[in-house]
Protein backbone atom coordinates (compact mmCIF):
# COMPACT_ATOMS: atom_id res chain seq x y z
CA UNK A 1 75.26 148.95 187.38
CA UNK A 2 74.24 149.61 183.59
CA UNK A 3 72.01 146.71 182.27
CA UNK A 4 74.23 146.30 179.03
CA UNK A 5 77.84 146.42 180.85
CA UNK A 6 76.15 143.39 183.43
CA UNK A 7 74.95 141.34 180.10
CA UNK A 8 78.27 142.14 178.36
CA UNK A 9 80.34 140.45 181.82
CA UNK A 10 77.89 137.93 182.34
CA UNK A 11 78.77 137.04 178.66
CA UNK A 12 82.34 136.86 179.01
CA UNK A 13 82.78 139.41 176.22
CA UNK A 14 86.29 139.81 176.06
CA UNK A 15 86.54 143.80 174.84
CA UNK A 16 84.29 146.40 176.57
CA UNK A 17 84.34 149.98 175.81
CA UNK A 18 82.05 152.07 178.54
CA UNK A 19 81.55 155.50 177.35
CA UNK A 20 81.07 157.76 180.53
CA UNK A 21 82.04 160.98 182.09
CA UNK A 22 81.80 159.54 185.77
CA UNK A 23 85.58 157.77 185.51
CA UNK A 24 85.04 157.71 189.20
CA UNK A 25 81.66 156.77 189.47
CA UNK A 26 82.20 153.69 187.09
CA UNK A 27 85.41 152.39 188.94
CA UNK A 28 83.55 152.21 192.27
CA UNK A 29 80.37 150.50 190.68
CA UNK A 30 82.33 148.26 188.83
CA UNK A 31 84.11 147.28 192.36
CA UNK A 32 81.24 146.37 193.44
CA UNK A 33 79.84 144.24 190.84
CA UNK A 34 83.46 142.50 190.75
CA UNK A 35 84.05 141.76 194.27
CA UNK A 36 84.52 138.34 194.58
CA UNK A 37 87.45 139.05 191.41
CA UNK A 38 88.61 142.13 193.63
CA UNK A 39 92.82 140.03 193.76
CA UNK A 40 91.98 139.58 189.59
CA UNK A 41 90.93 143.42 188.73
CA UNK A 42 93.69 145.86 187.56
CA UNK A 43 93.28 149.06 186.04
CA UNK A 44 95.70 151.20 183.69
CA UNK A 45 96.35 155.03 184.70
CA UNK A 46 98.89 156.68 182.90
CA UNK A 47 100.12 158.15 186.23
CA UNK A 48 99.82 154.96 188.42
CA UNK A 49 100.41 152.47 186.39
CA UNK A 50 98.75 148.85 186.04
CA UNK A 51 97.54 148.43 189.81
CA UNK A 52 94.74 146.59 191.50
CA UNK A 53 91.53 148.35 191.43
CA UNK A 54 91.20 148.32 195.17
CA UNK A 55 94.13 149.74 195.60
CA UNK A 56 93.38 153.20 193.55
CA UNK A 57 90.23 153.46 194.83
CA UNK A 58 91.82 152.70 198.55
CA UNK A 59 93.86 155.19 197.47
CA UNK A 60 91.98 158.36 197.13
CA UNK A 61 90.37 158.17 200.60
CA UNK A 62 94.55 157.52 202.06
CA UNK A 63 96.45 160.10 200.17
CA UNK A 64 98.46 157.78 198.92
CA UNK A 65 100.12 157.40 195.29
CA UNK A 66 101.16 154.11 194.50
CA UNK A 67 102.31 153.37 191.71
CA UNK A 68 103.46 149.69 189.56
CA UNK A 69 106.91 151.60 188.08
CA UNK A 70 107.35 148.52 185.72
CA UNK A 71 104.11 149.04 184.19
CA UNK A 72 103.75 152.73 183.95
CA UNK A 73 103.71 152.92 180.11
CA UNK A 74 100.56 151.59 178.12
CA UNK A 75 102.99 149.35 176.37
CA UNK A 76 104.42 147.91 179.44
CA UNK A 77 101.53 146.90 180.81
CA UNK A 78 99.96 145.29 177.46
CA UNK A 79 102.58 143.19 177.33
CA UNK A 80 101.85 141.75 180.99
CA UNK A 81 98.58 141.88 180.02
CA UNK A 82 99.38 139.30 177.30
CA UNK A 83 101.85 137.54 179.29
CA UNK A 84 99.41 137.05 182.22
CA UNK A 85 97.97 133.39 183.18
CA UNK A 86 94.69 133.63 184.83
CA UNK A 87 94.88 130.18 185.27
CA UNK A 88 91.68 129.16 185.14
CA UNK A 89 90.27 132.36 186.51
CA UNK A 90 88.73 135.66 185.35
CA UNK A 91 90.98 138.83 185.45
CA UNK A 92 89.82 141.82 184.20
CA UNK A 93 92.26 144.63 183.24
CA UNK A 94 90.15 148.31 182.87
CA UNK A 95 92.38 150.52 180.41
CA UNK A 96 91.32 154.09 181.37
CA UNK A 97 91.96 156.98 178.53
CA UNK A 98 91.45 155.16 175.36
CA UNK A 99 90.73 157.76 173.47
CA UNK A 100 94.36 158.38 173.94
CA UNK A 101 96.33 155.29 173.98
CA UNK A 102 94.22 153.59 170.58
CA UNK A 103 94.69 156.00 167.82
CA UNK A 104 98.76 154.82 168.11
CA UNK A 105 99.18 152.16 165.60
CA UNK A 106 101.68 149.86 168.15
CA UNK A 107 98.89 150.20 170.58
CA UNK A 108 96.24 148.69 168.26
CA UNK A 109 98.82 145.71 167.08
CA UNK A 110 99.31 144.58 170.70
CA UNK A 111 95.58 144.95 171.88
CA UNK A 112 94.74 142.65 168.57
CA UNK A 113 97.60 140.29 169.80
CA UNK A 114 95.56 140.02 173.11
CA UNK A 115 91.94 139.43 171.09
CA UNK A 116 93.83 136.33 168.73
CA UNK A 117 95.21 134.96 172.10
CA UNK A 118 92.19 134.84 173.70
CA UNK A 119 90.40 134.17 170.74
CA UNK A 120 92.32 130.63 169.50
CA UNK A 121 92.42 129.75 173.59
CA UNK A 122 89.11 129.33 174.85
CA UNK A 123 90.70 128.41 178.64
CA UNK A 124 92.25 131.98 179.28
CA UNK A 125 89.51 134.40 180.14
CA UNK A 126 90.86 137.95 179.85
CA UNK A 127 88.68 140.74 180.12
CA UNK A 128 89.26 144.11 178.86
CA UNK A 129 87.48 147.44 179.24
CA UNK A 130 88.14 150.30 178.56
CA UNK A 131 86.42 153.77 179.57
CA UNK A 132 86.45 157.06 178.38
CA UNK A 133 84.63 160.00 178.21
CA UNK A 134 84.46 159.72 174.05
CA UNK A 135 84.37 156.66 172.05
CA UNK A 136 87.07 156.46 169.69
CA UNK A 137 87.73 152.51 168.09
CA UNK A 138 90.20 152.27 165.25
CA UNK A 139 89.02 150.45 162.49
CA UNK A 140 91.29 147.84 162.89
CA UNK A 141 89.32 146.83 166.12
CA UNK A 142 85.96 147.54 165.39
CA UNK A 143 84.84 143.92 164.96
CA UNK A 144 85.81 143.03 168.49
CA UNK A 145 84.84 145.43 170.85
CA UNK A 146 81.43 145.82 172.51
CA UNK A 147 79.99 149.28 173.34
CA UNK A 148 78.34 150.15 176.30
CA UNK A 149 76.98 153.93 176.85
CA UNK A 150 76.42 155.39 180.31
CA UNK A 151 72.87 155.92 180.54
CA UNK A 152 73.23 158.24 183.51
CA UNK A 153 71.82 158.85 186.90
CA UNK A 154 69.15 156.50 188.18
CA UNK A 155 66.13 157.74 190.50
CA UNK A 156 67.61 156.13 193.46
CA UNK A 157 71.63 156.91 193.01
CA UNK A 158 70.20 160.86 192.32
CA UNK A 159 67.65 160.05 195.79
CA UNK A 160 71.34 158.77 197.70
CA UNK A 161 73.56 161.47 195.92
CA UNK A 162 71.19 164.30 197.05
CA UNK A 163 70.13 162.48 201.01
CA UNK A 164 73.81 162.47 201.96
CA UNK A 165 74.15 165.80 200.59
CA UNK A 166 71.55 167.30 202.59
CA UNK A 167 72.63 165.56 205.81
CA UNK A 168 75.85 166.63 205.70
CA UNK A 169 74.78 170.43 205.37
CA UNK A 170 71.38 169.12 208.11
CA UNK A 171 69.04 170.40 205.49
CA UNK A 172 65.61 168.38 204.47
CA UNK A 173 65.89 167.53 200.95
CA UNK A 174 63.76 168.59 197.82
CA UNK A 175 60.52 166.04 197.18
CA UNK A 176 61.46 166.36 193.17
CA UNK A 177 65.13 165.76 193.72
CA UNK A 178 64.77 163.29 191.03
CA UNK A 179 63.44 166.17 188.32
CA UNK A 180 65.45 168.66 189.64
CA UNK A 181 68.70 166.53 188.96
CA UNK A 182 67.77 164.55 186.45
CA UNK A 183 70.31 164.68 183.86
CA UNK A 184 73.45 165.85 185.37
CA UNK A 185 76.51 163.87 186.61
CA UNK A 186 77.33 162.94 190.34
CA UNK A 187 79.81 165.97 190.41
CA UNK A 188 77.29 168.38 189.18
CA UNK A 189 74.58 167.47 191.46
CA UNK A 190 76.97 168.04 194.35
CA UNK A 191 78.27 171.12 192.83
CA UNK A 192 74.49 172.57 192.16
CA UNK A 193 73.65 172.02 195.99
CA UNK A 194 76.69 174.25 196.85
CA UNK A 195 76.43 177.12 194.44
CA UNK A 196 72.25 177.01 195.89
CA UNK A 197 73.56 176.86 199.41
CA UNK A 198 76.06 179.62 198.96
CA UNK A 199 73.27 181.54 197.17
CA UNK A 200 70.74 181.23 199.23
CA UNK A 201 72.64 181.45 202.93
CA UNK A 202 71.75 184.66 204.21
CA UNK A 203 68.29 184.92 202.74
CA UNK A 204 66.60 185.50 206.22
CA UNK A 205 63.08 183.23 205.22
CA UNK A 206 64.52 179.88 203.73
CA UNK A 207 68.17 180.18 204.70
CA UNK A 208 70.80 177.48 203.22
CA UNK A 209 67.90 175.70 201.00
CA UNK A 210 68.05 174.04 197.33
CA UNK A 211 66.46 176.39 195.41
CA UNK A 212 64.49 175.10 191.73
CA UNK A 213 65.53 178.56 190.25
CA UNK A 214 69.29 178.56 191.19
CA UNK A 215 69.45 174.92 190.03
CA UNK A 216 67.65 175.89 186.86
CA UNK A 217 70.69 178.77 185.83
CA UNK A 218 72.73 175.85 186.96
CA UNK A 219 71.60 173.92 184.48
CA UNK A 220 72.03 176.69 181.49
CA UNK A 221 75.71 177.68 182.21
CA UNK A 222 76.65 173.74 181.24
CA UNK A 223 76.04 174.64 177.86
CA UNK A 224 78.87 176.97 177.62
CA UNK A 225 81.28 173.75 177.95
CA UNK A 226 80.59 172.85 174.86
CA UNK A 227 80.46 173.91 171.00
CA UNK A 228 78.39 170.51 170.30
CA UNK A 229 75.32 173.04 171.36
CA UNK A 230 74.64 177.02 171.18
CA UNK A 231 72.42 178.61 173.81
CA UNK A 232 70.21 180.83 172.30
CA UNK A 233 69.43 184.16 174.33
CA UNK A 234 66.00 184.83 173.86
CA UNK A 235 65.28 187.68 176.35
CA UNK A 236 64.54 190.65 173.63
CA UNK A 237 62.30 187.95 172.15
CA UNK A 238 58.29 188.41 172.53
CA UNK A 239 55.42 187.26 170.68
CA UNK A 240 55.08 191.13 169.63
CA UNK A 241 57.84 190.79 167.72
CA UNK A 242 55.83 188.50 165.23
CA UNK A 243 53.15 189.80 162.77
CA UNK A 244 50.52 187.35 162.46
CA UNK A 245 50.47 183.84 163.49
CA UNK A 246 47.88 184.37 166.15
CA UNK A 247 46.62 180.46 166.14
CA UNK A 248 50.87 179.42 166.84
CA UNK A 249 50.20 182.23 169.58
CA UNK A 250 47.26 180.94 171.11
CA UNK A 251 48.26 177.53 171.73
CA UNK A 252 52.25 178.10 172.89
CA UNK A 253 49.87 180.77 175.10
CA UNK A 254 47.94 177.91 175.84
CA UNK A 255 50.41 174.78 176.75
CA UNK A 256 52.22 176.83 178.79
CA UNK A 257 50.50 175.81 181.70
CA UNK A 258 52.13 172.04 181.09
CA UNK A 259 55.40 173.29 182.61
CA UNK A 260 53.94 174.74 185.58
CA UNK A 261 53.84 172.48 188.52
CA UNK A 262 49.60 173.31 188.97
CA UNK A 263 49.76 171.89 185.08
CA UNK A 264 51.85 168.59 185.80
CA UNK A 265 49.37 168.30 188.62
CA UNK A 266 46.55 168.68 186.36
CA UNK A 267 47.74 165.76 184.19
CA UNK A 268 49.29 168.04 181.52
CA UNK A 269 52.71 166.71 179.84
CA UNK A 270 54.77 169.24 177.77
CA UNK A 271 54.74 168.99 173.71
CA UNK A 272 57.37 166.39 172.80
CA UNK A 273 57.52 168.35 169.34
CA UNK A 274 56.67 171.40 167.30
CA UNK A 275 56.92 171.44 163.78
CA UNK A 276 57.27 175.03 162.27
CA UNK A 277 56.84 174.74 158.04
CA UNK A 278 56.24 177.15 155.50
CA UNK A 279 57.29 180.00 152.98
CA UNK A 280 61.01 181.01 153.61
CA UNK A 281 61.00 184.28 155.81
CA UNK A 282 57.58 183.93 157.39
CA UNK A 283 59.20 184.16 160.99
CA UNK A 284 59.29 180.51 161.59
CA UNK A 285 62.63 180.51 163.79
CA UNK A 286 61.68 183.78 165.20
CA UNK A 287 58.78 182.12 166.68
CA UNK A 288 60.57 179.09 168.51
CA UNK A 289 63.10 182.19 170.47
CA UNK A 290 59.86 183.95 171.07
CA UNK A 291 58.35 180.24 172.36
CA UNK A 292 61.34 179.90 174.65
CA UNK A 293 60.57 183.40 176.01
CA UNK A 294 56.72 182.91 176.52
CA UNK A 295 57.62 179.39 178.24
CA UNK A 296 60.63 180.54 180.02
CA UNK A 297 62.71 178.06 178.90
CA UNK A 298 66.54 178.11 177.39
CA UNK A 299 66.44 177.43 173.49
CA UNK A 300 69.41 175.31 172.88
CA UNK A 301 70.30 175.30 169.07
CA UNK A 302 71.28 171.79 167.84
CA UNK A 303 73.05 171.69 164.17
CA UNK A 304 73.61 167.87 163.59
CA UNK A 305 76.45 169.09 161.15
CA UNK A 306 78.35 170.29 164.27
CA UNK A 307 78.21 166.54 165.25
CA UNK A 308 79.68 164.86 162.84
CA UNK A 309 83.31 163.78 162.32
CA UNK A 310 85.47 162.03 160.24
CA UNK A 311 86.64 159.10 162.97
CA UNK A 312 85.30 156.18 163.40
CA UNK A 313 82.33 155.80 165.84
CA UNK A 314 83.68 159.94 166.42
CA UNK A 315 80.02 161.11 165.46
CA UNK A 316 77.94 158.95 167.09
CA UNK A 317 80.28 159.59 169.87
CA UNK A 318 79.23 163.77 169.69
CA UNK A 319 75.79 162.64 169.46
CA UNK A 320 75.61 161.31 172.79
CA UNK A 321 77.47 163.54 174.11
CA UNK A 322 75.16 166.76 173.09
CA UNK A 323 72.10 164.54 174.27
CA UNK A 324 73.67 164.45 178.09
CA UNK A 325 74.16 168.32 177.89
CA UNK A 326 70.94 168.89 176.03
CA UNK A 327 69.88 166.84 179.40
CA UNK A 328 71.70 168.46 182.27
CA UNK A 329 69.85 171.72 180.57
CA UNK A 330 66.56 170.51 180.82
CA UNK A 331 63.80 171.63 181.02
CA UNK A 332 64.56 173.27 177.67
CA UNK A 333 63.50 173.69 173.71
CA UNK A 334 65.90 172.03 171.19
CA UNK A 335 65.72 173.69 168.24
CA UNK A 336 66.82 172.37 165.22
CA UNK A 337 66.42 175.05 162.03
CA UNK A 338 66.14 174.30 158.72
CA UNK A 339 65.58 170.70 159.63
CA UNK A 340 65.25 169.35 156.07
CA UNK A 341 68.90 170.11 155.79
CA UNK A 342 70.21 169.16 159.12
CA UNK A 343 68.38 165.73 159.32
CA UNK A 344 68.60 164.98 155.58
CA UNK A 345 71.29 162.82 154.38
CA UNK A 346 69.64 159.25 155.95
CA UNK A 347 68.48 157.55 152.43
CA UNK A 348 72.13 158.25 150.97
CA UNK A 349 73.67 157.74 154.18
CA UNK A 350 75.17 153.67 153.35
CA UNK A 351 76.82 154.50 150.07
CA UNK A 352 78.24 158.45 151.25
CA UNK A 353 79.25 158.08 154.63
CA UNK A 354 79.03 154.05 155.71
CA UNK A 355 75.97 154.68 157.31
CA UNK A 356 77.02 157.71 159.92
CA UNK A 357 74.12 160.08 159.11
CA UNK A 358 71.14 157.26 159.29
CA UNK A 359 73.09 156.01 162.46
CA UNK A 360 73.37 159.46 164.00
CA UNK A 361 69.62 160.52 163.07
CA UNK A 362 68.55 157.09 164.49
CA UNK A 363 70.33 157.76 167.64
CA UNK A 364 68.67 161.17 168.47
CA UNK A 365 65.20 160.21 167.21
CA UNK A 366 65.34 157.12 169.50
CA UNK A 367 66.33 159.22 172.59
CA UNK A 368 63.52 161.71 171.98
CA UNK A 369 60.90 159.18 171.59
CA UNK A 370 62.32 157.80 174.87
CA UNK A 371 63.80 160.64 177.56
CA UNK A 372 62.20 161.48 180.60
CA UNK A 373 63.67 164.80 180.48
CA UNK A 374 61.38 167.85 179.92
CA UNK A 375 62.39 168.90 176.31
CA UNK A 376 60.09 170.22 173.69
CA UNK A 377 62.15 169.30 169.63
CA UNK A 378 61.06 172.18 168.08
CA UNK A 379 62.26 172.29 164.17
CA UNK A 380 62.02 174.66 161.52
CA UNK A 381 61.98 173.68 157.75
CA UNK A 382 61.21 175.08 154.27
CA UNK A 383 60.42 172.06 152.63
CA UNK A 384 59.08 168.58 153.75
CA UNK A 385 60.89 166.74 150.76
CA UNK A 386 64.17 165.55 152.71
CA UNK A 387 62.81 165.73 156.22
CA UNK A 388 63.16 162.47 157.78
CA UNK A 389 59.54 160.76 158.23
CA UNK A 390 59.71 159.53 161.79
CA UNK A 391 60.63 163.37 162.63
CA UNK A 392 57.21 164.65 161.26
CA UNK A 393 54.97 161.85 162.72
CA UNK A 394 56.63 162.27 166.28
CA UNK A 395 55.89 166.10 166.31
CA UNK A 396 52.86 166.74 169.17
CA UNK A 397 52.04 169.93 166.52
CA UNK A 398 52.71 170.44 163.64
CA UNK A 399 52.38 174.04 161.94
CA UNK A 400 52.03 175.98 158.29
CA UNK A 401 53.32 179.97 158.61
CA UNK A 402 51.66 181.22 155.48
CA UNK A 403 52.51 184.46 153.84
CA UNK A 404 50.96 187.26 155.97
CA UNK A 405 47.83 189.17 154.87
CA UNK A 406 47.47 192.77 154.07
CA UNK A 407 46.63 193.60 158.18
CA UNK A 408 49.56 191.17 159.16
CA UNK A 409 51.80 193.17 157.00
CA UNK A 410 50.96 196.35 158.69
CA UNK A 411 52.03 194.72 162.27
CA UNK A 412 55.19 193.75 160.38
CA UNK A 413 55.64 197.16 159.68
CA UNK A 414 54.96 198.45 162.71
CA UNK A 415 57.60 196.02 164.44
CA UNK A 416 60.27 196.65 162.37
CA UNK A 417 59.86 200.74 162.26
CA UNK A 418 59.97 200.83 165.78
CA UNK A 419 63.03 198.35 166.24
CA UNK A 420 64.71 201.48 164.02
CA UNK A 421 62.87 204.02 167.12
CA UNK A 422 61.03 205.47 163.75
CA UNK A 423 57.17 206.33 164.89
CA UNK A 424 54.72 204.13 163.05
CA UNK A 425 51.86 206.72 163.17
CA UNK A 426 53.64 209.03 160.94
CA UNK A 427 53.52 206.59 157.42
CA UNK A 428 50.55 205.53 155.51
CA UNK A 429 50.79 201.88 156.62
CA UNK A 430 48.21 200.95 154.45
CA UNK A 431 49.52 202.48 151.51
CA UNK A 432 52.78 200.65 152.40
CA UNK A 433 51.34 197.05 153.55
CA UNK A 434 49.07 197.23 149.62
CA UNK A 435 53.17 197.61 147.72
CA UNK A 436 54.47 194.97 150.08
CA UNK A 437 51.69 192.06 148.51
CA UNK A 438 52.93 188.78 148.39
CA UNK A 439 55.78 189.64 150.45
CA UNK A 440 57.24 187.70 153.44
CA UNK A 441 58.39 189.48 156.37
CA UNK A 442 61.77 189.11 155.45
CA UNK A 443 61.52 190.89 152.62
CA UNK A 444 60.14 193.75 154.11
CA UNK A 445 62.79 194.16 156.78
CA UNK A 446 65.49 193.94 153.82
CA UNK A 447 63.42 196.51 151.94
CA UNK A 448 63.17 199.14 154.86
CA UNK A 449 67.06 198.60 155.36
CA UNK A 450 67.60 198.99 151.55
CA UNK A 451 65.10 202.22 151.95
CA UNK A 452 67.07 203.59 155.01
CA UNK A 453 70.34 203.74 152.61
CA UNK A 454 68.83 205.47 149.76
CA UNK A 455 67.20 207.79 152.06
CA UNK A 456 70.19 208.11 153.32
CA UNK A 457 72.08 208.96 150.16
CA UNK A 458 69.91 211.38 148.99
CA UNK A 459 70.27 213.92 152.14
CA UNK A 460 66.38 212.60 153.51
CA UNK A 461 65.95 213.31 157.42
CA UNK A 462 65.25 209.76 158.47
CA UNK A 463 62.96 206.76 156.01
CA UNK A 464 61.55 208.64 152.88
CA UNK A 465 58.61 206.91 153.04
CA UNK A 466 58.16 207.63 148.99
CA UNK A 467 61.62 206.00 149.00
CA UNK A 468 60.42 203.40 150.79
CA UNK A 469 56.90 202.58 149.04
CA UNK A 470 59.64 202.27 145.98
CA UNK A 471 61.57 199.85 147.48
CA UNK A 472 58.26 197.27 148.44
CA UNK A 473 57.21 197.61 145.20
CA UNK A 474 60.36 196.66 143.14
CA UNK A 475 61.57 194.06 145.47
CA UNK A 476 61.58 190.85 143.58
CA UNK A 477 59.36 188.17 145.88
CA UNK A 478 60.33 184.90 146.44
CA UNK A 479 57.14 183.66 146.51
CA UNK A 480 57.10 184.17 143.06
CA UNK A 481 59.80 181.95 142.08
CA UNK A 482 59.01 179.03 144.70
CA UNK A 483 54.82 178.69 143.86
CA UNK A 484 55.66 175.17 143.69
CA UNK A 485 57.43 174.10 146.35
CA UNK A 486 54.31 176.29 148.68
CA UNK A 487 51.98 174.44 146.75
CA UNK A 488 53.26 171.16 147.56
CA UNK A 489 53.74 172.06 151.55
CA UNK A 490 49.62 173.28 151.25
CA UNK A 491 48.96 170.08 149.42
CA UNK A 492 50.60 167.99 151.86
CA UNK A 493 48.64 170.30 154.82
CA UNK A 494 45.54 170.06 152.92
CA UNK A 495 42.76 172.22 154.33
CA UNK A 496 39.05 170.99 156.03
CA UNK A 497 36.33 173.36 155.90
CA UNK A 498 34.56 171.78 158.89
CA UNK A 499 37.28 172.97 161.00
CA UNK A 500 39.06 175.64 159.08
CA UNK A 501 42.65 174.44 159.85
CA UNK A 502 44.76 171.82 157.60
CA UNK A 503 44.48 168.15 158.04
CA UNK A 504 48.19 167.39 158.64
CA UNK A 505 49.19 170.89 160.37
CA UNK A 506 47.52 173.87 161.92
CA UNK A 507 48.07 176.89 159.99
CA UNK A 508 49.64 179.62 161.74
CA UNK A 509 47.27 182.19 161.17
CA UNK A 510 43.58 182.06 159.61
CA UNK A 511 43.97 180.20 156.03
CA UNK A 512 40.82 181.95 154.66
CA UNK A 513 42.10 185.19 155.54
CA UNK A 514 43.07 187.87 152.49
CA UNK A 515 46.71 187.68 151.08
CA UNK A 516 47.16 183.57 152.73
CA UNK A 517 49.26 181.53 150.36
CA UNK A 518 46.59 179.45 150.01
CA UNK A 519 44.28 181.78 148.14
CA UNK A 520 47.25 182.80 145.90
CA UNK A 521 48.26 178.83 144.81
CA UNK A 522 44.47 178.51 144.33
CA UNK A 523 44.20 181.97 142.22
């Protein structure tokens, strides 16, 4: 039983909301825990009724559908709920669906009813909770109800959940059941098993087995239940689809071996957090698709403006939820992009939105410092100004993309002529890479589709590359207009000689190297 629901009981608090998925799960625990009160426990279901809590649960295992006709409707049975003498005693009345029932007004007035009855007579002990999969808590109740969020799967109920599972189909169990299931609901771990069972029952060595790989694309489909989270589909991303950044390269190369089971053996943990930072355009999101293809891990895009909503406790609420699935789809990279806008918003966040944004920050930076599942936070930004401190300190590495030099422009446009099947060897790369100084790679991919339409227009056969050349060297460069805003990023990297590398990031690539942002601040 959760730690926080036992406290809130043991306490006598009078209104419990339990967020969890696992309506099922819940009842049964809590029928435990409340035994000796099993003839004082009633739960509300819209299609049952008020009944005894025994009795539904008896219930599924009999077929049988009894129902309390009298107290079918919510309002029904709040008024017996009101009306009812404990005597003495401790019943507790579960109110399932409250996400439905509270947002009517006549619902709200006869719940608060209940809270002044029990609050101006200290001899009737009346216990409500109420569970739902979302939290939703008018305002007009807010000061009396506790909330209590399911914290998920244990090690031992995933160890029981997966035994019985296995005997049943008289198959020996996985020794990392506990990683393997970490993170998904009772329902999923028993649906998992079958979809690797059915997968996996006529292959002739290992027949009817739980496979890591099967349980894995289990894992990734779970996102598609959701528009909390995207999935990103990294497959046509590879780290030769970057120009440059050959230090990022070498160490995602590098900690790779942290996710394979030789590495966990090793003592290696997987990177908590990446920080990506640097001039706009410099193929810091490209890298963090191209990370989740060199690790072989699903990139699940998180926008924390997806998240929030305009009810009460509705955004915290979304939060949680998108942590669970972020969960059940682990191992995985989060990505957040263009952090300094997605987790911005915390200093304001008491006078713009009563405190939602600092609350909803707060709730995902707590669960990353403290999940045991295998996610890597991986966030892009332009711009350190508005990114939230305890963000950049909790990032494993942190790393500057500078502007690429005059050879990393010549990879750039190499990638990008042959994504267009245009052969590389046949322009004057260097000619090209010399009118494309200063520029990110961005801007040279928007100048060789700008080329491609002139060309175009004037009858060429395929890029003019004179056309092109044009089009590099008029293109007005951003890196022109934001010299200060790079200049504060370098100053807060700084840069030791000893090492060659910045004191608060890596850089990307080699800072000494010809074309670097650092040499053009400095010049």
């Amino acid at each position: 039983m959760n730690a926080d629901l036992l406290f809130h009981l043991r306490s006598l608090s009078r209104m419990i909301y339990f967020v969890t998925e696992e309506e099922d799960r819940f009842l049964l625990k809590l029928k435990d825990t409340l035994k000796r009160f099993a003839p004082r426990t009633y739960v509300y279901n819209a299609a049952f009724g008020l009944v005894g809590l025994d009795n539904l649960t008896r219930d599924w295992g009999t077929r049988a559908h009894a129902v309390a006709p009298d107290l079918q409707g919510i309002h029904d049975a709040l008024i017996h709920i009101y009306k009812d003498d404990p005597k003495d005693e401790q019943n507790f009345y579960i109110i399932t669906d409250p996400e439905r029932w509270l947002k009517d007004d006549h619902v709200q007035r006869r719940i608060l009813n209940i809270v002044h009855q029990l609050h101006n007579d200290i001899r009737t002990i009346k216990i409500m909770i109420f569970v739902g999969q979302r939290k939703y808590i008018p305002e007009k109740l807010s000061r009396y109800i506790e909330v209590v969020h399911d914290t998920g799967l244990g090690t031992e109920e995933i160890g029981t959940i997966v035994q019985q599972a296995c005997e049943h189909l008289q198959i020996q169990p996985p020794e990392d059941a506990e990683e393997l299931f970490r993170g998904l609901t009772s329902y999923e771990v028993d649906a998992a098993i079958a979809q690797s069972i059915v997968k996996t029952k006529k292959d002739k060595s290992a027949p009817k087995r739980i496979d890591p790989a099967y349980i894995a694309e289990f894992r990734r489909r779970q996102l598609r239940k959701t528009d909390l989270v995207q999935h990103i589909d990294t497959s046509a991303f590879t780290f030769d689809k970057i120009g440059g950044a050959n230090r990022f390269k070498a160490w995602a190369r590098k900690i790779k071996a942290a996710w394979t089971p030789e590495g966990r053996e090793a003592g290696l943990e997987h990177p908590k957090g990446v920080l990506n930072v640097g001039v706009w355009g410099t193929g810091k999101s490209l890298s963090v698709k191209c990370l989740g293809s060199e690790w072989g891990l699903p990139v699940v895009s998180l926008e924390m403006g997806r998240l929030r909503s305009s009810g009460v406790g509705e955004s915290e609420a979304n939060v949680y939820r998108a942590l669970r699935i972020i969960e059940s789809a682990a191992p995985c990279i989060v990505w957040i992009d263009e952090g300094e806008k997605s987790l911005s918003g915390g200093q304001s966040s008491a006078q713009s939105d009563a405190g939602t944004t600092n609350r909803t920050i707060g709730i995902f930076s707590t669960w990353l410092q403290e999940t045991k599942a295998k996610v890597t936070l991986a966030i892009t930004a332009n711009t350190l100004k508005t990114l939230p401190v305890e963000f950049v300190n909790r990032m494993d590495e942190r790393f500057f993309f500078d502007l690429p030099s005059e050879e990393e422009r010549i990879d750039i446009l190499k990638i990008h002529l042959k994504q267009r099947n245009l052969d590389p060897m046949k322009f004057d790369l260097a000619m090209l890479a010399d009118k494309a100084r200063s520029m990110v790679g961005r801007e040279i991919e928007q100048c060789i589709k700008a080329a491609l339409v002139e060309s175009f227009d004037q009858k060429k056969k395929g890029l003019d590359q004179d056309i092109f050349a044009v089009e590099l060297a008029r293109k007005p460069r951003i890196v022109k207009t934001m010299v200060d805003e790079i200049k504060e990023v370098l100053d807060w990297v700084g840069y030791d000689p000893d090492v060659d590398d910045g004191i608060r990031a890596r850089f990307a690539s080699d800072p000494n190297r010809k074309g670097g942002a650092m040499k053009l601040v400095e010049g």
